[in-house]
Protein backbone atom coordinates (compact mmCIF):
# COMPACT_ATOMS: atom_id res chain seq x y z
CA UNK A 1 7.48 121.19 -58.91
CA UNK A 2 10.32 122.31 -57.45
CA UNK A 3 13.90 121.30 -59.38
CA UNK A 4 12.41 121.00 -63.20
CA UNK A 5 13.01 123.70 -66.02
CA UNK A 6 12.23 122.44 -69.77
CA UNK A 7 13.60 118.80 -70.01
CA UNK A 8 15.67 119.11 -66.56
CA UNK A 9 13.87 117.21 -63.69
CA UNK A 10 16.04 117.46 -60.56
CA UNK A 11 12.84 116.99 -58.11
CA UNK A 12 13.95 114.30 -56.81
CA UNK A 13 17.39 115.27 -55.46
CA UNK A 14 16.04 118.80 -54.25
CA UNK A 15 13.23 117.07 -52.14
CA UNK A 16 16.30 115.10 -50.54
CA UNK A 17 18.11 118.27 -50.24
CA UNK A 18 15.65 120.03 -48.25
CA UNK A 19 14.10 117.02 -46.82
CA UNK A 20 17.07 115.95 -45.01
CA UNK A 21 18.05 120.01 -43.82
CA UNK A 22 14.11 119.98 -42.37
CA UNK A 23 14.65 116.70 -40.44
CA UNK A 24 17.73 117.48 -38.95
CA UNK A 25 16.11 120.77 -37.56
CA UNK A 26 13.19 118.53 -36.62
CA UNK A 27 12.64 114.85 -36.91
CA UNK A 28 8.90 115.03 -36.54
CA UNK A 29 8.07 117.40 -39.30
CA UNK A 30 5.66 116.87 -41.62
CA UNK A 31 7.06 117.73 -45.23
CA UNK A 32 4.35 118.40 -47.77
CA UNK A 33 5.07 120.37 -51.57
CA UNK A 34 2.61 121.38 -54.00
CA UNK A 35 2.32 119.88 -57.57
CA UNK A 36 -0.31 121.12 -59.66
CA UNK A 37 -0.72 118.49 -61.96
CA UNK A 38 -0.01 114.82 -61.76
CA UNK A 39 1.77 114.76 -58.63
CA UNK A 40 2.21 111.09 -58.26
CA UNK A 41 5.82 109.98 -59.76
CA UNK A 42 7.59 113.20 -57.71
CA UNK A 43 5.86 112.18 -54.48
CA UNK A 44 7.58 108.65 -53.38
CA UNK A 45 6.86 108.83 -49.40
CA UNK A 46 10.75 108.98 -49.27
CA UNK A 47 11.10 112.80 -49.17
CA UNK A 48 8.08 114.62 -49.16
CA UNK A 49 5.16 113.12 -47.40
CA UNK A 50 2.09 114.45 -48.89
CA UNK A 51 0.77 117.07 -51.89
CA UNK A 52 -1.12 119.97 -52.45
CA UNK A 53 -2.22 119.03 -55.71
CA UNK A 54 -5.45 119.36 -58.07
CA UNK A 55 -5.69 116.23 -60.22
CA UNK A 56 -6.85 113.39 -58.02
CA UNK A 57 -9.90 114.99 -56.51
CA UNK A 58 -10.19 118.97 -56.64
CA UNK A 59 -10.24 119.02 -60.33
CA UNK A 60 -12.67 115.96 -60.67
CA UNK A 61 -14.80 117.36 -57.80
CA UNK A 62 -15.51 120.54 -59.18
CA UNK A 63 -16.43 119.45 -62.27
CA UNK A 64 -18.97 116.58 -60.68
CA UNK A 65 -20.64 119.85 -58.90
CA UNK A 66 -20.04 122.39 -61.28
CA UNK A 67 -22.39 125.27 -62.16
CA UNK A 68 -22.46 127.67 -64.56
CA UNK A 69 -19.07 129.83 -64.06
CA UNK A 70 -17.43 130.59 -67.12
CA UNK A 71 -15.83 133.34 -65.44
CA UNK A 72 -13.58 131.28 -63.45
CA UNK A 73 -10.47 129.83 -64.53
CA UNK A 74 -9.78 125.68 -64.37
CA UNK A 75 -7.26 125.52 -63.14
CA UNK A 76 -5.36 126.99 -66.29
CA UNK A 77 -6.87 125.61 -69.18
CA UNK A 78 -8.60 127.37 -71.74
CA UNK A 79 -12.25 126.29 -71.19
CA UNK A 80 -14.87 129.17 -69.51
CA UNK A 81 -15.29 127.76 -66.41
CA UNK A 82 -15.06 123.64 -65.27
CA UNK A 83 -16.84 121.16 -67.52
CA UNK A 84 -19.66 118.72 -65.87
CA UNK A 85 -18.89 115.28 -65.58
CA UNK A 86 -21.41 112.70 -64.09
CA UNK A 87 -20.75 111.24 -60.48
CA UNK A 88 -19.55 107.99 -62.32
CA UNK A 89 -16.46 109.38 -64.18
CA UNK A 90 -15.81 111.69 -60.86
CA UNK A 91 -15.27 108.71 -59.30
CA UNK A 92 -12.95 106.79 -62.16
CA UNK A 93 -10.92 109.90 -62.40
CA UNK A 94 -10.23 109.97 -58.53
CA UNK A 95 -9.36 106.05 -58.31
CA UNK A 96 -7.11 106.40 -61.11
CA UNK A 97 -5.29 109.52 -60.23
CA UNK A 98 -5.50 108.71 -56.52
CA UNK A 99 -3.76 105.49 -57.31
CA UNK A 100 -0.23 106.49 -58.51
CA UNK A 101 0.44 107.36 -54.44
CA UNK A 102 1.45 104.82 -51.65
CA UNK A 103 -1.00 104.70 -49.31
CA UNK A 104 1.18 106.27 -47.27
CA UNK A 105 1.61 109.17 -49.13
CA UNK A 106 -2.33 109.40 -49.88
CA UNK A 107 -3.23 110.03 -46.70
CA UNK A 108 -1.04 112.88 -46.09
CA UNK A 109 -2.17 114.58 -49.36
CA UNK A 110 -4.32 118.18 -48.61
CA UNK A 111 -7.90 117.22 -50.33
CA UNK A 112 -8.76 120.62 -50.99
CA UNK A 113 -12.14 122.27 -52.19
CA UNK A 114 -10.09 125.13 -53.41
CA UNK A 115 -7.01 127.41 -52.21
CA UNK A 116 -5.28 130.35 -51.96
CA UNK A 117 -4.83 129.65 -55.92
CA UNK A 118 -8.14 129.26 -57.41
CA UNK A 119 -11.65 130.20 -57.16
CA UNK A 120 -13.77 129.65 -53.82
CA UNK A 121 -15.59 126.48 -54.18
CA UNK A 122 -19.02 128.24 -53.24
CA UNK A 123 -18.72 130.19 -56.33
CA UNK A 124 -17.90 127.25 -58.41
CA UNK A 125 -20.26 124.63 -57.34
CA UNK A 126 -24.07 124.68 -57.12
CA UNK A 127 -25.97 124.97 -53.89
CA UNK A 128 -25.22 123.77 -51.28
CA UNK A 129 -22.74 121.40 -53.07
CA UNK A 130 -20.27 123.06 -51.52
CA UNK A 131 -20.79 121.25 -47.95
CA UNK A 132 -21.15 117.92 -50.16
CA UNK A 133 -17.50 118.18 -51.23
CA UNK A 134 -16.46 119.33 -47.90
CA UNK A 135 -18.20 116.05 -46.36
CA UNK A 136 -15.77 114.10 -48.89
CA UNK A 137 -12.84 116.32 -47.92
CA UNK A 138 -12.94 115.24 -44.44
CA UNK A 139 -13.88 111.50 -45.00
CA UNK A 140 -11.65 110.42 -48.15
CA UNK A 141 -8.16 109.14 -47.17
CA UNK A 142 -5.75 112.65 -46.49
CA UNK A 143 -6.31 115.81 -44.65
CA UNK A 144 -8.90 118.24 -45.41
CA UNK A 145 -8.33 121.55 -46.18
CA UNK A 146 -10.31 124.52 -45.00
CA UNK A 147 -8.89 127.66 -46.89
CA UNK A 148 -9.41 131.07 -44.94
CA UNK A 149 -13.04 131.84 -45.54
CA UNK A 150 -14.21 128.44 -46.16
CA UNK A 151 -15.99 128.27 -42.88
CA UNK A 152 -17.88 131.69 -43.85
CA UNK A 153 -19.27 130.13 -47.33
CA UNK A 154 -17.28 132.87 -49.01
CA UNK A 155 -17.47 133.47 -52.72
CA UNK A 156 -15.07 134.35 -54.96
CA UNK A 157 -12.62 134.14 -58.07
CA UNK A 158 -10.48 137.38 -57.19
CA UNK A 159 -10.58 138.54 -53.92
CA UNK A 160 -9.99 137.07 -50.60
CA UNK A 161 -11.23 138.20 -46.89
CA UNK A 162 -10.69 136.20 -43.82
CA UNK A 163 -10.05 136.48 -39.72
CA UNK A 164 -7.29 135.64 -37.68
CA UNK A 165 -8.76 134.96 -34.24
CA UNK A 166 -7.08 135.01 -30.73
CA UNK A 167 -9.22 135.38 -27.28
CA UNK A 168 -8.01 138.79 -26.96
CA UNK A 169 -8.49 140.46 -30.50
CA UNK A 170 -9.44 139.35 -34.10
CA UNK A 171 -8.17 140.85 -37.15
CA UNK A 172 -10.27 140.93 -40.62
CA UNK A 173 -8.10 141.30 -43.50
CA UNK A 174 -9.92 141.71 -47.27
CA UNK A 175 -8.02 142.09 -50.17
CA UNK A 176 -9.14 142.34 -53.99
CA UNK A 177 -7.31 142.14 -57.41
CA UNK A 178 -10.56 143.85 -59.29
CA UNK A 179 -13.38 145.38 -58.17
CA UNK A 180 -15.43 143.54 -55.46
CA UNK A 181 -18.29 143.07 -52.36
CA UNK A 182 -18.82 141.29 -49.50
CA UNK A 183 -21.55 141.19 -47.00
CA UNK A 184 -20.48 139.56 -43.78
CA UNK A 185 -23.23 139.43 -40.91
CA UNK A 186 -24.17 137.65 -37.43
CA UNK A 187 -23.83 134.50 -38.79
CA UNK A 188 -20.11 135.29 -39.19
CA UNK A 189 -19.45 137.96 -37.18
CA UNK A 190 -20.64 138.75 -33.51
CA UNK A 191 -22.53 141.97 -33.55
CA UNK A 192 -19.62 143.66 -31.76
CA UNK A 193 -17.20 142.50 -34.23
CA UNK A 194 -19.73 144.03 -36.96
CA UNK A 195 -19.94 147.15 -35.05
CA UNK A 196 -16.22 147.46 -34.98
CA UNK A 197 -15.61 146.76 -38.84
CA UNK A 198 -17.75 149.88 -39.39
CA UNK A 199 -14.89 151.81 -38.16
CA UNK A 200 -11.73 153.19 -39.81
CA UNK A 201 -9.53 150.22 -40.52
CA UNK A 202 -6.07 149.70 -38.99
CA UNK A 203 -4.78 149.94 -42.88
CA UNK A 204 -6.48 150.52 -46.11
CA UNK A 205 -4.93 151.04 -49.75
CA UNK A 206 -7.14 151.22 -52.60
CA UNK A 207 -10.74 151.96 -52.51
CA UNK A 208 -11.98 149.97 -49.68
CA UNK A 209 -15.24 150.81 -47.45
CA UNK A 210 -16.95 149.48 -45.08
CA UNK A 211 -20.95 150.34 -44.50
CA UNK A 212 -23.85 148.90 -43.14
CA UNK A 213 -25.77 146.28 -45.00
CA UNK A 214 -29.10 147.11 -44.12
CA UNK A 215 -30.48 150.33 -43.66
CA UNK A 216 -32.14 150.05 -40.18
CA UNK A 217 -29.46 148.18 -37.81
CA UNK A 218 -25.83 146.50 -38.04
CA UNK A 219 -27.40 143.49 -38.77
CA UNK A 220 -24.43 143.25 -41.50
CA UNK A 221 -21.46 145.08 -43.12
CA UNK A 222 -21.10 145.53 -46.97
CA UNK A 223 -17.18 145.65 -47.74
CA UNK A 224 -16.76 147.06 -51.23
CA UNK A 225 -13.30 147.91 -53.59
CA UNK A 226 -13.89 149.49 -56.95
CA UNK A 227 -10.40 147.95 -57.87
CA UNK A 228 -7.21 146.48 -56.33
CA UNK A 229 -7.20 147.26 -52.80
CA UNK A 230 -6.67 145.27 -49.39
CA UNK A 231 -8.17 146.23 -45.87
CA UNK A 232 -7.14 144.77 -42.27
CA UNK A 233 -9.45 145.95 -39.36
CA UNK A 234 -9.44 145.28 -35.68
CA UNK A 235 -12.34 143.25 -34.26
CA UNK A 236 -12.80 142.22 -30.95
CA UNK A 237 -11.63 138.66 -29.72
CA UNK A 238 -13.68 135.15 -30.19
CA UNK A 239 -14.76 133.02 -27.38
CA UNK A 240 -12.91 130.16 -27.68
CA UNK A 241 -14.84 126.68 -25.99
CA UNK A 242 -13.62 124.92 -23.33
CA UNK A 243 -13.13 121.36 -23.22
């Protein structure tokens, strides 16, 4: 989107622009740019390689799985929530959309089930839907997207909480625009790692807490805001698999 204010549309010579800086730095980059609507005329395969955009499957998939959610926003229109299409015109809308790219191009697009921008797909989509449209993700032409807290099932339309892992330590960061709660246990978090998010958090602003979910046991850990607030704690590290 990059390059266009009003009726000027200079994509084209800013993707060169920064394009050719990247590949001088390094030849074997991968150059991707978001575009949250029809992304297809400002994505050629000559500059950038692949988008982060909405319209050819995101959009259509959450609407072929939708539930009731009139609390989220679609992806900035004014309707409460997605509308429900049938699996029929899910499919039209992706062919057609999907279409505009080279092929080239379409398999370097992200097929996201959501992002850092818009709701978690778990809250949008009806159970389990959510690991239908991740099978899709990972088997339609591109490269799937899992968004930080994807691989927890997280829900959400206004707050976010994921880990950064290393062998050595793990940090859990939560952050909320309104009020919010979470309830993260052992199939997330090793019992250690629960044990240690009951403790005073490296930083905290806002109204953040951590307690335990159940009353006899760690056997999870309620994380709760009453408004805008953000959380990082220190957990211990992950086992990582060999091989």
């Amino acid at each position: 989107m990059t390059g266009c204010l009003g009726s000027v549309d200079l994509n084209h010579e800013v993707a060169w622009l920064i394009a050719d800086r990247v590949r001088e730095i390094n030849p074997n980059a991968a150059l991707l740019a978001e575009s949250t609507s029809d992304a297809a005329p400002d994505f050629t395969g000559e500059h950038w390689q692949g988008a982060m955009t909405y319209s050819n499957l995101t959009r259509p998939l959450w609407s072929w799985l939708a539930k009731d959610a009139p609390n989220v926003n679609f992806f900035g229109s004014p309707q409460p929530g997605p509308h429900r299409i049938d699996a029929e015109d899910f499919l039209a809308t992706h062919q057609d959309l999907a279409a505009g790219f080279s092929w080239s191009v379409r398999q370097n697009n992200m097929n996201a089930l959501n992002t850092h921008d818009t709701a978690r797909a778990a809250t949008v989509m009806i159970d389990p839907a959510r690991t239908w449209g991740a099978v899709l993700t990972f088997c339609l032409p591109g490269v799937p997207v899992v968004f930080a807290g994807d691989e927890f099932g997280l829900e959400g339309f206004k707050g976010l909480a994921f880990v950064r892992e290393t062998a050595e330590s793990s940090v859990l960061v939560f952050v909320t625009r309104e009020a919010a709660d979470i309830v993260l246990d052992n199939s997330v978090l090793s019992d250690a790692q629960l044990e240690a998010l009951l403790a005073s958090p490296l930083h905290r602003s806002g109204t953040v807490t951590s307690a335990p979910a159940q009353p006899a046991g760690v056997e999870g850990v309620h994380l709760r805001a009453d408004g805008i607030s953000a959380g990082i704690w220190e957990l211990p590290g992950t086992v990582i698999p060999a091989g």
